[in-house]
C-alpha atoms as a PDB file:
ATOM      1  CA  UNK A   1     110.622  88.874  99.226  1.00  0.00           C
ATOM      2  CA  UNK A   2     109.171  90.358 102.341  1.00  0.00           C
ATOM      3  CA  UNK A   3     112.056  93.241 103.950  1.00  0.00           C
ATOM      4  CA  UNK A   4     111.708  91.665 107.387  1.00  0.00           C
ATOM      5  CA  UNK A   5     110.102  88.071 107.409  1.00  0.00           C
ATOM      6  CA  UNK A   6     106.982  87.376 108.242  1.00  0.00           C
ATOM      7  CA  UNK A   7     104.710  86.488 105.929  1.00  0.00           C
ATOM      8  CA  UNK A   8     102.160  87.920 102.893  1.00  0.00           C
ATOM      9  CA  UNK A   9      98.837  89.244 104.295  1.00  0.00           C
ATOM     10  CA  UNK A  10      96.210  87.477 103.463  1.00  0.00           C
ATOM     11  CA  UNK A  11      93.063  89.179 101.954  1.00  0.00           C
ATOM     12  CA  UNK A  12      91.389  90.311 105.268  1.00  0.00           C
ATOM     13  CA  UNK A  13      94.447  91.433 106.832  1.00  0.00           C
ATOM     14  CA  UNK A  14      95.812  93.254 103.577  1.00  0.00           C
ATOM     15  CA  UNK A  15      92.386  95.386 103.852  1.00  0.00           C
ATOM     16  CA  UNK A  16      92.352  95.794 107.316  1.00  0.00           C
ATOM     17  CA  UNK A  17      95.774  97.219 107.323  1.00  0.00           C
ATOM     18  CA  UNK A  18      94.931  99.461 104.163  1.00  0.00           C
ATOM     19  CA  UNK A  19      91.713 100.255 105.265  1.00  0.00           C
ATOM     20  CA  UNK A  20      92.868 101.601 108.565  1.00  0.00           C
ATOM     21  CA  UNK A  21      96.282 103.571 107.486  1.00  0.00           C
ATOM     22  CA  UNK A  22      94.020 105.198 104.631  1.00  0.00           C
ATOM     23  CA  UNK A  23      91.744 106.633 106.869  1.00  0.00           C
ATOM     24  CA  UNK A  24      94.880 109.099 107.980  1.00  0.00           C
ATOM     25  CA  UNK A  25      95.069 110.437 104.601  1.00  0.00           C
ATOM     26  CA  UNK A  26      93.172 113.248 103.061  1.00  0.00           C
ATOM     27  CA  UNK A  27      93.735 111.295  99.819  1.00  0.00           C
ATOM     28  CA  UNK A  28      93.824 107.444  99.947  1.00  0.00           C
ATOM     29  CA  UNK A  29      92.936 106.849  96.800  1.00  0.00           C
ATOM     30  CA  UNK A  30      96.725 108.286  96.047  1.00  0.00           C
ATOM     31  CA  UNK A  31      98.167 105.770  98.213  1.00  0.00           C
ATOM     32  CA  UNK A  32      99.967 102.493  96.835  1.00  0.00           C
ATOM     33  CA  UNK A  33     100.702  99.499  99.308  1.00  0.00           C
ATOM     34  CA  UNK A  34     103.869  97.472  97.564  1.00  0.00           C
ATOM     35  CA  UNK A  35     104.489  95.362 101.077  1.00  0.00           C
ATOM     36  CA  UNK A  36     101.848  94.312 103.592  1.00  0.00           C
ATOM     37  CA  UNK A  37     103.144  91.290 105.531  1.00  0.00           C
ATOM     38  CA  UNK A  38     102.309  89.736 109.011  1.00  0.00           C
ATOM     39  CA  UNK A  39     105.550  89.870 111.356  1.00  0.00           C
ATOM     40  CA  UNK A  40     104.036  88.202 114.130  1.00  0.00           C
ATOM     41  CA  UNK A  41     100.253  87.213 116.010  1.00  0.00           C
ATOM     42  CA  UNK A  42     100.447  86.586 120.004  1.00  0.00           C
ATOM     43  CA  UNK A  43      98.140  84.344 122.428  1.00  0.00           C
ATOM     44  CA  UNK A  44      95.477  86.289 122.599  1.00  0.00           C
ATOM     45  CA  UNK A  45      95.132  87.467 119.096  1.00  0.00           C
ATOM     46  CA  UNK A  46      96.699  90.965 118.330  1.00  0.00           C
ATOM     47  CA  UNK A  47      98.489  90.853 115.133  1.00  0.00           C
ATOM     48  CA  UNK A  48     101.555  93.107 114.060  1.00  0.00           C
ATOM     49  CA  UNK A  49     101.714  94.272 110.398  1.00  0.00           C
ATOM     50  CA  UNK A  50     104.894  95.660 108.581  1.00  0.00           C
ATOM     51  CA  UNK A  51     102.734  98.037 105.601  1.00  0.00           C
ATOM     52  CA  UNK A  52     104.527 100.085 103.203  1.00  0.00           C
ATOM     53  CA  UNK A  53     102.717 102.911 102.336  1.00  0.00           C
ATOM     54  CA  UNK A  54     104.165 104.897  98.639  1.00  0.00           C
ATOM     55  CA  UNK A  55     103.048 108.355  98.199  1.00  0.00           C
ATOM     56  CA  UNK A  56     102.407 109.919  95.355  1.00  0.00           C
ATOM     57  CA  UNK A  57     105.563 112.531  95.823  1.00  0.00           C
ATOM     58  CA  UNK A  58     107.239 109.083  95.451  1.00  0.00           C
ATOM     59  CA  UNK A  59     108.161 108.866  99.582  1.00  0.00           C
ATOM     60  CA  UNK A  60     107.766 105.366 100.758  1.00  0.00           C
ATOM     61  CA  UNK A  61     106.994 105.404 104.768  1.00  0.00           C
ATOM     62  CA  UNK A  62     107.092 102.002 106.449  1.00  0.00           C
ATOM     63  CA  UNK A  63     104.571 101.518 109.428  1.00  0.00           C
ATOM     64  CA  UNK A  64     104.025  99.017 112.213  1.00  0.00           C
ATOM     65  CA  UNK A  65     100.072  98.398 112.958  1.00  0.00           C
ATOM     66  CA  UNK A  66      99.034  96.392 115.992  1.00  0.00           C
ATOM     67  CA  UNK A  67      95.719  95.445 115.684  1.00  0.00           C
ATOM     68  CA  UNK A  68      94.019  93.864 118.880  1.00  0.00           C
ATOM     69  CA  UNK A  69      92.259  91.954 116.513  1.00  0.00           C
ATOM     70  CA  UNK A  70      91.286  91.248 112.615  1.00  0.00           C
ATOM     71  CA  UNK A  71      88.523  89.674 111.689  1.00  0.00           C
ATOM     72  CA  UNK A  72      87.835  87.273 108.811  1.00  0.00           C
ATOM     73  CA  UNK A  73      85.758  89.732 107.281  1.00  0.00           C
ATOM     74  CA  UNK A  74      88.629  92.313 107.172  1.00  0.00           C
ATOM     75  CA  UNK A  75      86.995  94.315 109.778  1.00  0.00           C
ATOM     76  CA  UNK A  76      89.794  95.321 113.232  1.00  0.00           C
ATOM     77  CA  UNK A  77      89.860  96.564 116.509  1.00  0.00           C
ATOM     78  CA  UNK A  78      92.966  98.600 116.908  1.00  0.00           C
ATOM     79  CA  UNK A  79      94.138 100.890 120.212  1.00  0.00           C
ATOM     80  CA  UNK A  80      94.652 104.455 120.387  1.00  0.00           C
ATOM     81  CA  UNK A  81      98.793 103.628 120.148  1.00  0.00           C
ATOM     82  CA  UNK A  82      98.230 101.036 117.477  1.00  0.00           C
ATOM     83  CA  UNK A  83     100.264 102.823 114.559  1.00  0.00           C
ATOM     84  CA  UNK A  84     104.342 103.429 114.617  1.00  0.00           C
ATOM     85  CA  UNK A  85     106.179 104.704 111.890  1.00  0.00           C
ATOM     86  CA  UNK A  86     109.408 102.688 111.873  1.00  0.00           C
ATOM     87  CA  UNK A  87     113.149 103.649 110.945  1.00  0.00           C
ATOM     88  CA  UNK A  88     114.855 101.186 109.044  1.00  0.00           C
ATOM     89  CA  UNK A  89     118.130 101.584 110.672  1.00  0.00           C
ATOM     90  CA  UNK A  90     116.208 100.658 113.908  1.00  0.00           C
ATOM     91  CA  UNK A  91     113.799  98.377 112.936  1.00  0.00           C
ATOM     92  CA  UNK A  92     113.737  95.446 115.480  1.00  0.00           C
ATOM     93  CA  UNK A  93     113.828  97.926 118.404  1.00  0.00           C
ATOM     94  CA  UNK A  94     110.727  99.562 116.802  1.00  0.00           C
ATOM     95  CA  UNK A  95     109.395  96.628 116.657  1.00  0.00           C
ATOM     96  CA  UNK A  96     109.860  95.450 120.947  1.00  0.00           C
ATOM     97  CA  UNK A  97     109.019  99.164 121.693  1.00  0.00           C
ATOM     98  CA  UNK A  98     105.807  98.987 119.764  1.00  0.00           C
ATOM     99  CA  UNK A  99     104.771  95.783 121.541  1.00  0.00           C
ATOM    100  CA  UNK A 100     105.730  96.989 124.419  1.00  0.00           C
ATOM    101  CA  UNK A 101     103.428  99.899 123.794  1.00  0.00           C
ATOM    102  CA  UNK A 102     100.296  97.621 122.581  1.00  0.00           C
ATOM    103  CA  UNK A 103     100.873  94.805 125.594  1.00  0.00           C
ATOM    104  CA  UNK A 104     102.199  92.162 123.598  1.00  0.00           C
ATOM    105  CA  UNK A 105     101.708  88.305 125.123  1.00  0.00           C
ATOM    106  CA  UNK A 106      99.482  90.088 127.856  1.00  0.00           C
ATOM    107  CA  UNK A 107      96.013  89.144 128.756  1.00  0.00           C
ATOM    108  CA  UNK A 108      93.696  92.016 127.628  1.00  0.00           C
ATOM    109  CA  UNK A 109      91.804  92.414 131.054  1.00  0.00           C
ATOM    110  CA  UNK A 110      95.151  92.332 133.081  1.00  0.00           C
ATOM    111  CA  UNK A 111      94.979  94.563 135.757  1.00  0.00           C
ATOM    112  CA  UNK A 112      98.191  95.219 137.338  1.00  0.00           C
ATOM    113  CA  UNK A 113      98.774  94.674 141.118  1.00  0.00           C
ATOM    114  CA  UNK A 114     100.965  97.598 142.612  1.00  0.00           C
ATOM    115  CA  UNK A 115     100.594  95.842 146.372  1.00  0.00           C
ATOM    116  CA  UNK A 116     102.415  92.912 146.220  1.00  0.00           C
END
């Protein structure tokens, strides 16, 4: 059962989500993923991914990933603010700050209009 809904990565967005958290790591290869599930996708194709990342030490550290994109071959485009580490006692407003953050339901070529 997935901790916050969603639904079970599928190949290419299990290994873009591992594939870009182990890059932070001095030693992926120590890394175990036991949850990687896809919380929610908007209009123009971001997706936001719950991963659970298990240390070796045994410390389990839950992330939010907003990709701007994933492609079918399980390559991404993800922002510079594209990776939150979440509290469970605060999950869902983690979750609307980090869209908030990565322009969630915007177009990706919006410019804003301070005139008007």
């Amino acid at each position: 059962m997935l901790s916050y809904g969603g639904r079970e990565a599928d190949a290419s967005e299990r290994e873009a989500a591992v594939g870009f958290v182990s890059r932070f790591s001095d030693r992926p290869e120590t890394l175990r993923f036991p949850e990687v599930a896809v919380l929610e996708k908007d209009g123009y194709g971001r997706v936001m991914v719950l991963i659970r990342v298990l240390h070796e030490d045994g410390l389990e550290e839950p992330l939010l990933v907003a990709f701007k994109e994933i492609r079918p071959d399980g390559g991404y485009t993800a922002g510079p603010k594209s990776i939150l580490r979440v509290r469970e006692s605060s999950f869902y407003a983690g979750l609307e700050h980090h869209k908030t953050r990565n322009s969630w339901d915007c177009p990706p070529d919006a410019e804003p209009r301070f005139d008007a």
